[in-house]
PDB file of N, CA and C in Angstrom:
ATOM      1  N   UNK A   1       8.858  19.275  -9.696  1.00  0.00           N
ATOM      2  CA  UNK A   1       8.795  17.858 -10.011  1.00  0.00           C
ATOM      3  C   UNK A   1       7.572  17.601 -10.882  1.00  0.00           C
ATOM      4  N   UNK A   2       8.042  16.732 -12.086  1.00  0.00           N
ATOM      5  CA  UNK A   2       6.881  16.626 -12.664  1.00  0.00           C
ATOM      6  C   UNK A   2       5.694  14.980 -12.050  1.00  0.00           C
ATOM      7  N   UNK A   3       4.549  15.181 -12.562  1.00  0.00           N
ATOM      8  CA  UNK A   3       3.772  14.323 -11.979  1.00  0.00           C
ATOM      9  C   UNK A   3       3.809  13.106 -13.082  1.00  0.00           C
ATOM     10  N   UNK A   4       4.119  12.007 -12.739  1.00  0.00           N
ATOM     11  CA  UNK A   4       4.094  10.872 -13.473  1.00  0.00           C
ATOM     12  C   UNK A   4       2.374  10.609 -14.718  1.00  0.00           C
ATOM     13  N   UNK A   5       2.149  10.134 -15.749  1.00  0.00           N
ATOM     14  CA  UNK A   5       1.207  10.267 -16.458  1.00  0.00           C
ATOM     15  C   UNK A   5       1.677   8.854 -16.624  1.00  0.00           C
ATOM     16  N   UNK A   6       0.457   7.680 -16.418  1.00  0.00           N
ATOM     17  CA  UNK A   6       0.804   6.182 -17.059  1.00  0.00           C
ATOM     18  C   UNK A   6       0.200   6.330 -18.333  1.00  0.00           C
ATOM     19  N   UNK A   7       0.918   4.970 -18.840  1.00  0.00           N
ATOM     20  CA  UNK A   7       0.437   5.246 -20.420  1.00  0.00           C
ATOM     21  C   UNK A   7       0.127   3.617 -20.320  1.00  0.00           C
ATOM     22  N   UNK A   8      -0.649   3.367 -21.947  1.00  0.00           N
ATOM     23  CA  UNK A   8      -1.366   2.118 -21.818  1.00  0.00           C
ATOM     24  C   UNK A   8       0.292   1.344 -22.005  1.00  0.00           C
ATOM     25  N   UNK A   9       1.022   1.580 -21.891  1.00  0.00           N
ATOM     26  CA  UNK A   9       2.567   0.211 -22.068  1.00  0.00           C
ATOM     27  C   UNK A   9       2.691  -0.036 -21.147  1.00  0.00           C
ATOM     28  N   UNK A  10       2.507   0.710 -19.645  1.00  0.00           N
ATOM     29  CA  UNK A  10       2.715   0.008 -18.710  1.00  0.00           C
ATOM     30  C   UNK A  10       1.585  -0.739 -17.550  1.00  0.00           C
ATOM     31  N   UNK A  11       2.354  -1.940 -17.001  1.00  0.00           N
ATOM     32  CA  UNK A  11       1.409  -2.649 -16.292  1.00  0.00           C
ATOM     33  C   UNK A  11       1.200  -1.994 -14.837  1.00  0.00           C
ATOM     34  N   UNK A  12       2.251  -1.712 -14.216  1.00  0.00           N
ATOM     35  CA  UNK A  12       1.555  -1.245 -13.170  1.00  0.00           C
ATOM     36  C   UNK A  12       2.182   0.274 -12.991  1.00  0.00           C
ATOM     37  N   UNK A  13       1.995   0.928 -11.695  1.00  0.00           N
ATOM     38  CA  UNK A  13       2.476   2.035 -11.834  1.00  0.00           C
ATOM     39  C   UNK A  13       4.286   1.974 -10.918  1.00  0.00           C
ATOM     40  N   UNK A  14       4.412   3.476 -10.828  1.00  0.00           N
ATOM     41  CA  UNK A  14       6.232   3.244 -10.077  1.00  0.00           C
ATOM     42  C   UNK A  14       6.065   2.681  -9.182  1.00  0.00           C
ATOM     43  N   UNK A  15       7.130   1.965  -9.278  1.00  0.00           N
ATOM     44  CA  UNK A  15       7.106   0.909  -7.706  1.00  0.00           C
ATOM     45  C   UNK A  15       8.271   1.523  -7.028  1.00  0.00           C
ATOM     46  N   UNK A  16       7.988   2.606  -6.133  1.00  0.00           N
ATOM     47  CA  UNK A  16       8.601   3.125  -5.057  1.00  0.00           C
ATOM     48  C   UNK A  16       9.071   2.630  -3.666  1.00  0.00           C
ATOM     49  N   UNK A  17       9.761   2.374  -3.658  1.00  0.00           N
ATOM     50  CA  UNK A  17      10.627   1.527  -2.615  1.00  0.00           C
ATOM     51  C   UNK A  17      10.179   2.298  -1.159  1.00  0.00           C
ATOM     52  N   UNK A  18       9.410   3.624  -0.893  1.00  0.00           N
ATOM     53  CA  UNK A  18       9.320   4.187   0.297  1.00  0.00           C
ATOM     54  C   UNK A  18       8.255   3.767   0.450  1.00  0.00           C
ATOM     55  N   UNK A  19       6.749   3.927  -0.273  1.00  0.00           N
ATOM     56  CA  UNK A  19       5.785   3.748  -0.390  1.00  0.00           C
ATOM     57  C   UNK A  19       5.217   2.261  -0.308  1.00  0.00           C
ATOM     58  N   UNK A  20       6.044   1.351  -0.333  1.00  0.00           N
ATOM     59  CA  UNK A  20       6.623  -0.289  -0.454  1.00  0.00           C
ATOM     60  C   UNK A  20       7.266  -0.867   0.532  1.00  0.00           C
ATOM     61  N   UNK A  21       7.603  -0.529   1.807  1.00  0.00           N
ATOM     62  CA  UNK A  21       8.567  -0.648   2.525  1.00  0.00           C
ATOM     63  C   UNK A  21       8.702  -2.579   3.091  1.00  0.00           C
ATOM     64  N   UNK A  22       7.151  -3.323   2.792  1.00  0.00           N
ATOM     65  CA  UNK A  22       7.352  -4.556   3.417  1.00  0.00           C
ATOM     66  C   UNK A  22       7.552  -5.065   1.929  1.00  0.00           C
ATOM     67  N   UNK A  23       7.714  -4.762   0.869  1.00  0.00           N
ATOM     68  CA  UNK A  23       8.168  -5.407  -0.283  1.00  0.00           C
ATOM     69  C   UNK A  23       9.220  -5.310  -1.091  1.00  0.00           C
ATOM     70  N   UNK A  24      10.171  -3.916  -0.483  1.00  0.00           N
ATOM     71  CA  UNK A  24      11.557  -3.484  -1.211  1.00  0.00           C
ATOM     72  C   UNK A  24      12.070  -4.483  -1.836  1.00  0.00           C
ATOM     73  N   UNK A  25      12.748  -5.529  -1.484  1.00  0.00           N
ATOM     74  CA  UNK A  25      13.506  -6.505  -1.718  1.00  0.00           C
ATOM     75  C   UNK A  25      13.297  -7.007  -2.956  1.00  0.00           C
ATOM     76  N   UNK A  26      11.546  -6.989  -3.148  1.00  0.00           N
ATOM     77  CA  UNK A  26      10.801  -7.776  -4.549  1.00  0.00           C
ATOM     78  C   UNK A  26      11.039  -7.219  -5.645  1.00  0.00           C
ATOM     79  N   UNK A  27      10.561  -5.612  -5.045  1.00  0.00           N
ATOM     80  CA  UNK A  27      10.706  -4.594  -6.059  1.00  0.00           C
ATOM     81  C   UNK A  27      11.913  -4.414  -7.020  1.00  0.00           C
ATOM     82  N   UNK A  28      13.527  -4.354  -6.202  1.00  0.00           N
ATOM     83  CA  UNK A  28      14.350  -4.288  -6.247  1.00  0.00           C
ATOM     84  C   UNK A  28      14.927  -5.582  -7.750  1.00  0.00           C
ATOM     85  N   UNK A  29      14.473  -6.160  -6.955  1.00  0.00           N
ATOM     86  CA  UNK A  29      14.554  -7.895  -8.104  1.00  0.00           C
ATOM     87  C   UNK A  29      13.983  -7.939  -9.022  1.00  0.00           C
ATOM     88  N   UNK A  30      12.513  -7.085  -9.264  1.00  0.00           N
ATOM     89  CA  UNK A  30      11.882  -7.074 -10.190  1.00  0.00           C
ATOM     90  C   UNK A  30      12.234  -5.996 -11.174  1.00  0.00           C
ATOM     91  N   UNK A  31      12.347  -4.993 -10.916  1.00  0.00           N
ATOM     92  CA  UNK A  31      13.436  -4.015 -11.603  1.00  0.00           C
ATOM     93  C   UNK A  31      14.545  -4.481 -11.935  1.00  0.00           C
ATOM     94  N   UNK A  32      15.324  -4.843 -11.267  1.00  0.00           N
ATOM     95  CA  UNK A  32      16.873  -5.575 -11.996  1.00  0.00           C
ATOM     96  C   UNK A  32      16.448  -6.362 -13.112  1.00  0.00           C
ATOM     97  N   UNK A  33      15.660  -7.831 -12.854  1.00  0.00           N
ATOM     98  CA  UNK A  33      15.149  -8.168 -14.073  1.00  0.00           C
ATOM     99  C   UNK A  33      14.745  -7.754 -15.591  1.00  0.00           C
ATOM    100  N   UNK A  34      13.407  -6.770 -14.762  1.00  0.00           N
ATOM    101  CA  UNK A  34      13.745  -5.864 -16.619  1.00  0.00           C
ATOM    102  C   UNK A  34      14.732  -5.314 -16.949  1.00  0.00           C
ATOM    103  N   UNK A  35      15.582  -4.226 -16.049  1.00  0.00           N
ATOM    104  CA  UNK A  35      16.951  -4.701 -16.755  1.00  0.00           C
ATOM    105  C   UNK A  35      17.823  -5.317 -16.961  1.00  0.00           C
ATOM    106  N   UNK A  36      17.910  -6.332 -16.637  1.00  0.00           N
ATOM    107  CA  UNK A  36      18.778  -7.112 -17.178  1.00  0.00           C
ATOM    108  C   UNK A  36      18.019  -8.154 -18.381  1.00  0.00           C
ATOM    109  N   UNK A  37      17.028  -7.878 -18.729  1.00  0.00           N
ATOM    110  CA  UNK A  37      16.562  -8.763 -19.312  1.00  0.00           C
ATOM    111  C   UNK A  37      15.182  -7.778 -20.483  1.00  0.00           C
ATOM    112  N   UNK A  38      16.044  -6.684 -20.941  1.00  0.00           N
ATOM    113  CA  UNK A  38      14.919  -6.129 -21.672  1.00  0.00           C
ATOM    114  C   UNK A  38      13.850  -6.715 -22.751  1.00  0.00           C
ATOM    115  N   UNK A  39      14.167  -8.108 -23.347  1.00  0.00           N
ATOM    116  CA  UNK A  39      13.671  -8.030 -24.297  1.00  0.00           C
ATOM    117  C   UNK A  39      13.169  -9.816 -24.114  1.00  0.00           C
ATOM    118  N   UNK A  40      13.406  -9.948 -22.794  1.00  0.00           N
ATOM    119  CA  UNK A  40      13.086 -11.610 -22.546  1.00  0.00           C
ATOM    120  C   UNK A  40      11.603 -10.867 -21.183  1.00  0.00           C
ATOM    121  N   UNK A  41      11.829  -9.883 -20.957  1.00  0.00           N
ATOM    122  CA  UNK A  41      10.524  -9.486 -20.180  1.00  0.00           C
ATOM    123  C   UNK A  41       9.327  -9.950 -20.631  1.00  0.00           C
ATOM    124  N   UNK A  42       9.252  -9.881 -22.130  1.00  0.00           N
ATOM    125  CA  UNK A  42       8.132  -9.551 -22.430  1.00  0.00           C
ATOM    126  C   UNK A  42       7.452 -11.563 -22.919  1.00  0.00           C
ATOM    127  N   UNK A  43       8.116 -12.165 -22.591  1.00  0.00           N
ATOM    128  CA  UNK A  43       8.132 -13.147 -22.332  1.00  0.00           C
ATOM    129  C   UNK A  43       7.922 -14.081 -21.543  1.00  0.00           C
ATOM    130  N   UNK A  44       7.835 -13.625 -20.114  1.00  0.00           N
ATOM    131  CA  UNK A  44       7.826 -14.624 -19.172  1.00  0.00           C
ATOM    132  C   UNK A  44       8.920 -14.353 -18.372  1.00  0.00           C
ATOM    133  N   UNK A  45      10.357 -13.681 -19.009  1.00  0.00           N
ATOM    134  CA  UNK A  45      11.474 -13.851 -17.844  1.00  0.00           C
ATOM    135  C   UNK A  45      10.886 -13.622 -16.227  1.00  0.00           C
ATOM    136  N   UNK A  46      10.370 -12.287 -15.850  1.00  0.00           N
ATOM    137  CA  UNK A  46      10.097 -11.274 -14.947  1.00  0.00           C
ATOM    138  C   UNK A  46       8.728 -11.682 -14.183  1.00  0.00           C
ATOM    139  N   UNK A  47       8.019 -12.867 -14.839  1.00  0.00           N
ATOM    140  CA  UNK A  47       6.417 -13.499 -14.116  1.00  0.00           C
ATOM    141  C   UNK A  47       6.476 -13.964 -13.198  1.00  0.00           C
ATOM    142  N   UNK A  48       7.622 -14.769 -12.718  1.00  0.00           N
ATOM    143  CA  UNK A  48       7.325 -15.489 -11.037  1.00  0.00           C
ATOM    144  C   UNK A  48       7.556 -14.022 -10.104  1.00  0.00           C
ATOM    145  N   UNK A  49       8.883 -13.403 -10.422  1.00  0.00           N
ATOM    146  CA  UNK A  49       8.852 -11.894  -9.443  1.00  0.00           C
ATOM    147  C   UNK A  49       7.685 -11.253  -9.457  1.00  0.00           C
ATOM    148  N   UNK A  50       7.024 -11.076 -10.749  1.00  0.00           N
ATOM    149  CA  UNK A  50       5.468 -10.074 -10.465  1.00  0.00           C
ATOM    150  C   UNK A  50       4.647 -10.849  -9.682  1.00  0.00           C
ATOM    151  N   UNK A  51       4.496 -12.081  -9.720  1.00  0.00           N
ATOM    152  CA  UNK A  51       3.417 -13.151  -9.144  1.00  0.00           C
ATOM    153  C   UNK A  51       4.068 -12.702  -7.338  1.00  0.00           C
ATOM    154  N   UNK A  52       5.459 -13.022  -6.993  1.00  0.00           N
ATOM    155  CA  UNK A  52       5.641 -12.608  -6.011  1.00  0.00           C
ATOM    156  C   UNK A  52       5.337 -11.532  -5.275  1.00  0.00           C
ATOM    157  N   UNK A  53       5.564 -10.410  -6.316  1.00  0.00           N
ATOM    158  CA  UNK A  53       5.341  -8.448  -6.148  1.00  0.00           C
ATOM    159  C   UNK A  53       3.777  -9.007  -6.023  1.00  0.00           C
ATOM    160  N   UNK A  54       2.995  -8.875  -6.721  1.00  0.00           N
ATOM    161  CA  UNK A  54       1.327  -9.058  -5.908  1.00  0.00           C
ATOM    162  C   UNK A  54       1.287  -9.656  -5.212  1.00  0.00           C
ATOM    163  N   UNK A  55       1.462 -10.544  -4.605  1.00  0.00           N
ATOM    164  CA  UNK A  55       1.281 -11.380  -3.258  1.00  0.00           C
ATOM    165  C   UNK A  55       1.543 -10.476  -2.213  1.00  0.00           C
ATOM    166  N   UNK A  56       2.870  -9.611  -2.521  1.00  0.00           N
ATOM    167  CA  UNK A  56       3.294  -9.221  -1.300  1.00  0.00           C
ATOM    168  C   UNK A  56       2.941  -7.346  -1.156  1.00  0.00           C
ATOM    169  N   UNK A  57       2.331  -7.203  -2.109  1.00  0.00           N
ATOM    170  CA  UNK A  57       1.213  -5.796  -2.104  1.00  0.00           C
ATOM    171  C   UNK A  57      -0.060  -6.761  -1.277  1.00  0.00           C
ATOM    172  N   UNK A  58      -0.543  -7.653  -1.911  1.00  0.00           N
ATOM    173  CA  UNK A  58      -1.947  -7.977  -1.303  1.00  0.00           C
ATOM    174  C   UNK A  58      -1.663  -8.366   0.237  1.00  0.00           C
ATOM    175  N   UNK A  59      -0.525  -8.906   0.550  1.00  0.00           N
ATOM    176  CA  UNK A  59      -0.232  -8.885   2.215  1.00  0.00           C
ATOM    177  C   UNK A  59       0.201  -7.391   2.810  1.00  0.00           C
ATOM    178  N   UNK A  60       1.441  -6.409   1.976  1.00  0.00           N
ATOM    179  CA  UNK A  60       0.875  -5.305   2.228  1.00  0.00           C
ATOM    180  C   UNK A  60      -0.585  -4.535   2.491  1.00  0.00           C
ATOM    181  N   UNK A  61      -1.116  -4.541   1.669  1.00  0.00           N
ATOM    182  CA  UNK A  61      -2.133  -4.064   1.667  1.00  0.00           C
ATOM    183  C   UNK A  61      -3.616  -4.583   3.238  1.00  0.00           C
ATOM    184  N   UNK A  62      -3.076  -5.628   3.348  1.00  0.00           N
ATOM    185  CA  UNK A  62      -4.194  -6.490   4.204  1.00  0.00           C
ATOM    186  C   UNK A  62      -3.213  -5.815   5.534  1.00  0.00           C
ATOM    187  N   UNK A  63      -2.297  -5.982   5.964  1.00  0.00           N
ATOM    188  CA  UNK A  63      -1.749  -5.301   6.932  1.00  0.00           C
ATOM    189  C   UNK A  63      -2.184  -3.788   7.233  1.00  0.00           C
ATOM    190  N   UNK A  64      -2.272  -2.847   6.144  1.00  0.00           N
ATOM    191  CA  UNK A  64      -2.684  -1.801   6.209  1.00  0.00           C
ATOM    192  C   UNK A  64      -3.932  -1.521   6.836  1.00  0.00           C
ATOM    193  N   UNK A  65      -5.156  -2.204   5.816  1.00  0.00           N
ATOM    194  CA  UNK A  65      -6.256  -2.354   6.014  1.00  0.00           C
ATOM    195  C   UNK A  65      -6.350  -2.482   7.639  1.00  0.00           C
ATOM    196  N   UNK A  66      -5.650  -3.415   8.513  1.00  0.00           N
ATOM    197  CA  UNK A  66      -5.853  -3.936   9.551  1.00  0.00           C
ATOM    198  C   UNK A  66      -5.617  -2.550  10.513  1.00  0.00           C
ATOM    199  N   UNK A  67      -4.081  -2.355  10.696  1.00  0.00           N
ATOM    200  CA  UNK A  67      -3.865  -1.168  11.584  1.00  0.00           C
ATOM    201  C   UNK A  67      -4.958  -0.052  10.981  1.00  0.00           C
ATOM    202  N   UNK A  68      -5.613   0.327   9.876  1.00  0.00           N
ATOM    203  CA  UNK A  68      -6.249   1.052   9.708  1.00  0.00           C
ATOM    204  C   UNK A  68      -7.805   1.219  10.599  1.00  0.00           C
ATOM    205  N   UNK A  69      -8.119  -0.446  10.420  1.00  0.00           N
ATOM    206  CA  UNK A  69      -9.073  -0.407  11.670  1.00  0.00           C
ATOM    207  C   UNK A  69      -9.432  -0.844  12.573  1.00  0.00           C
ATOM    208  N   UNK A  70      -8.223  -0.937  13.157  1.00  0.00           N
ATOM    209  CA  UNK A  70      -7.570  -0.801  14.317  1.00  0.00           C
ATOM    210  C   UNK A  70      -7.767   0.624  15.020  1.00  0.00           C
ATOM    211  N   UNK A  71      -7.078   1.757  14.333  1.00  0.00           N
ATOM    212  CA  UNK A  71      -6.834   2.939  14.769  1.00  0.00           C
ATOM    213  C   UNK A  71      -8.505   3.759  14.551  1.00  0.00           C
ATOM    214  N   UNK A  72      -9.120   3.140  13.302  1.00  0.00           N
ATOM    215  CA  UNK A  72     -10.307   4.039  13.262  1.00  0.00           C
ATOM    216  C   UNK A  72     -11.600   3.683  14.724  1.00  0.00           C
ATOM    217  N   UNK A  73     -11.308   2.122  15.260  1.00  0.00           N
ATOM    218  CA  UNK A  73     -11.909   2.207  16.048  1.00  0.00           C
ATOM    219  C   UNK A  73     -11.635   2.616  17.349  1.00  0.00           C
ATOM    220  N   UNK A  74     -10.302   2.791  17.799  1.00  0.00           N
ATOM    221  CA  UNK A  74      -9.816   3.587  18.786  1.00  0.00           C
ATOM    222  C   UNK A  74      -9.806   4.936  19.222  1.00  0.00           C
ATOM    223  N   UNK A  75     -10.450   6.014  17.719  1.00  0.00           N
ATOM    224  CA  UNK A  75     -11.084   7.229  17.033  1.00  0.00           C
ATOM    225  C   UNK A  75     -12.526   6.802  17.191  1.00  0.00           C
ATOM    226  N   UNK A  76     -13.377   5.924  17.353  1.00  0.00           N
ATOM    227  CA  UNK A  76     -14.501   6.058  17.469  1.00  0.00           C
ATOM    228  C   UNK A  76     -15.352   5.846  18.739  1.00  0.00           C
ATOM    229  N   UNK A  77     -13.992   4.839  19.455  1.00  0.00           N
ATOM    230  CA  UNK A  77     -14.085   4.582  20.896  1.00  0.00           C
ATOM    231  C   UNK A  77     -14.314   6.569  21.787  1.00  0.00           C
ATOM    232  N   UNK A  78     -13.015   7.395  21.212  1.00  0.00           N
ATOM    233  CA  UNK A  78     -12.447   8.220  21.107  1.00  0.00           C
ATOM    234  C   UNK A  78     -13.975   9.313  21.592  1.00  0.00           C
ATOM    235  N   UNK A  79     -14.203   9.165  20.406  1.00  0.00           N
ATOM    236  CA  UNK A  79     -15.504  10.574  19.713  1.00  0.00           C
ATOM    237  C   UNK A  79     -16.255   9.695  20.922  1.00  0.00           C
ATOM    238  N   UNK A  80     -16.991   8.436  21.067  1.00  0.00           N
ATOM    239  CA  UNK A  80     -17.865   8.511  21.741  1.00  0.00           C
ATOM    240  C   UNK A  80     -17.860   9.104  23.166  1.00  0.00           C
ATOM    241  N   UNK A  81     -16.869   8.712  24.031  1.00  0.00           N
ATOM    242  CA  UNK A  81     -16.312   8.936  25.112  1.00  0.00           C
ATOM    243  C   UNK A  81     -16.513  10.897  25.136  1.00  0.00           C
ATOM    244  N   UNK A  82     -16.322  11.521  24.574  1.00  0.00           N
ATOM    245  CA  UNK A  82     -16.259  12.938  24.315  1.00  0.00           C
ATOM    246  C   UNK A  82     -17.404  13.203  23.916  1.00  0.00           C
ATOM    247  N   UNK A  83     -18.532  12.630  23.271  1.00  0.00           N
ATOM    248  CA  UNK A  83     -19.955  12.793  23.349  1.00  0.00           C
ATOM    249  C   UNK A  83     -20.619  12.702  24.814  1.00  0.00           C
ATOM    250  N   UNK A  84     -20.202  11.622  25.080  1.00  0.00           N
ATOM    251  CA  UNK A  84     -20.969  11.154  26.303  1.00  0.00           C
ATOM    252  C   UNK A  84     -20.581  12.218  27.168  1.00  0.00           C
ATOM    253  N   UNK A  85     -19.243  13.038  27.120  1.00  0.00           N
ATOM    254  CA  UNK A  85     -19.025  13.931  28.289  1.00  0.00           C
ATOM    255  C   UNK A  85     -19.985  15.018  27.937  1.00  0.00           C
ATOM    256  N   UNK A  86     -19.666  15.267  26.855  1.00  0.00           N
ATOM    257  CA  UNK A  86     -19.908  16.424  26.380  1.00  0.00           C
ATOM    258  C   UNK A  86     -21.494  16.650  26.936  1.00  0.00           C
ATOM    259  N   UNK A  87     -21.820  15.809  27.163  1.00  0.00           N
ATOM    260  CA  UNK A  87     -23.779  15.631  27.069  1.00  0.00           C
ATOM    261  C   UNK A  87     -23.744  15.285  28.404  1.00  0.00           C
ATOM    262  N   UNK A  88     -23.346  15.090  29.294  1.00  0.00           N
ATOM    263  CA  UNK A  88     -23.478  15.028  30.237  1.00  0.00           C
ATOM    264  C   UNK A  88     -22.863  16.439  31.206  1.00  0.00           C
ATOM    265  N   UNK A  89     -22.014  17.398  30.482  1.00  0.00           N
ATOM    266  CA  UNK A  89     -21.805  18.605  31.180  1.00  0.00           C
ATOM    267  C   UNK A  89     -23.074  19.362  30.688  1.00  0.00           C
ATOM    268  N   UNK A  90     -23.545  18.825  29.776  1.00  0.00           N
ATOM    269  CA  UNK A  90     -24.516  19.753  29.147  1.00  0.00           C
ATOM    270  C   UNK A  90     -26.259  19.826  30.015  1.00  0.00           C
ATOM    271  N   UNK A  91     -26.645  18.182  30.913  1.00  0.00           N
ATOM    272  CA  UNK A  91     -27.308  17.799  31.400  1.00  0.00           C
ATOM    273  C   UNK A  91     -26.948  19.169  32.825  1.00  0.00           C
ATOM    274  N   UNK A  92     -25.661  18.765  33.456  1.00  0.00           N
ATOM    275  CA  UNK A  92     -25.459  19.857  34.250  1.00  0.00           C
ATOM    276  C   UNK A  92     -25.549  21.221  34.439  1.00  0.00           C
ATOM    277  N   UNK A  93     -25.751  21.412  33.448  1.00  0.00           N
ATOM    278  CA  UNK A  93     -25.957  23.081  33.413  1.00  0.00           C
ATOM    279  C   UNK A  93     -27.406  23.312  33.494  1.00  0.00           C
TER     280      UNK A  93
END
């Protein structure tokens, strides 16, 4: 498989529907648009869907962020708990 290379024509990069999963729907619409509309894109046709598509990356994205630390502090809860043992079998010996 080759690795995608952006070039300065495009605005954003592939919008992968797996990698996207709380925004498929947008994506989907926003793609149909440019095609169906190759040459009115560059115009305005396709701007309220992109305005939509970022909104719903930046709520993607803020969701992520969240379970992310979420889980990193449940990993730090984690490590401490396993220090504290750790140093305390160590007191025992």
């Amino acid at each position: 498989m080759q690795a995608h290379i952006p070039t300065s024509l495009e605005m954003h990069p592939h919008l992968t529907l797996h990698r996207h999963p709380m925004c498929a729907e947008i994506i989907e619409e926003f793609q149909k648009c440019h095609v169906d509309h190759p040459i009115k894109k560059f115009f305005g046709e396709c701007t309220d869907l992109k305005i939509k598509l970022d909104r719903c990356f930046r709520q993607e994205k803020a969701v992520k962020r969240k379970a992310n630390f979420e889980e990193s502090k449940k990993f730090k809860e984690r490590l401490q708990a396993y220090k504290k043992e750790m140093a305390e079998k160590e007191n025992e010996s």
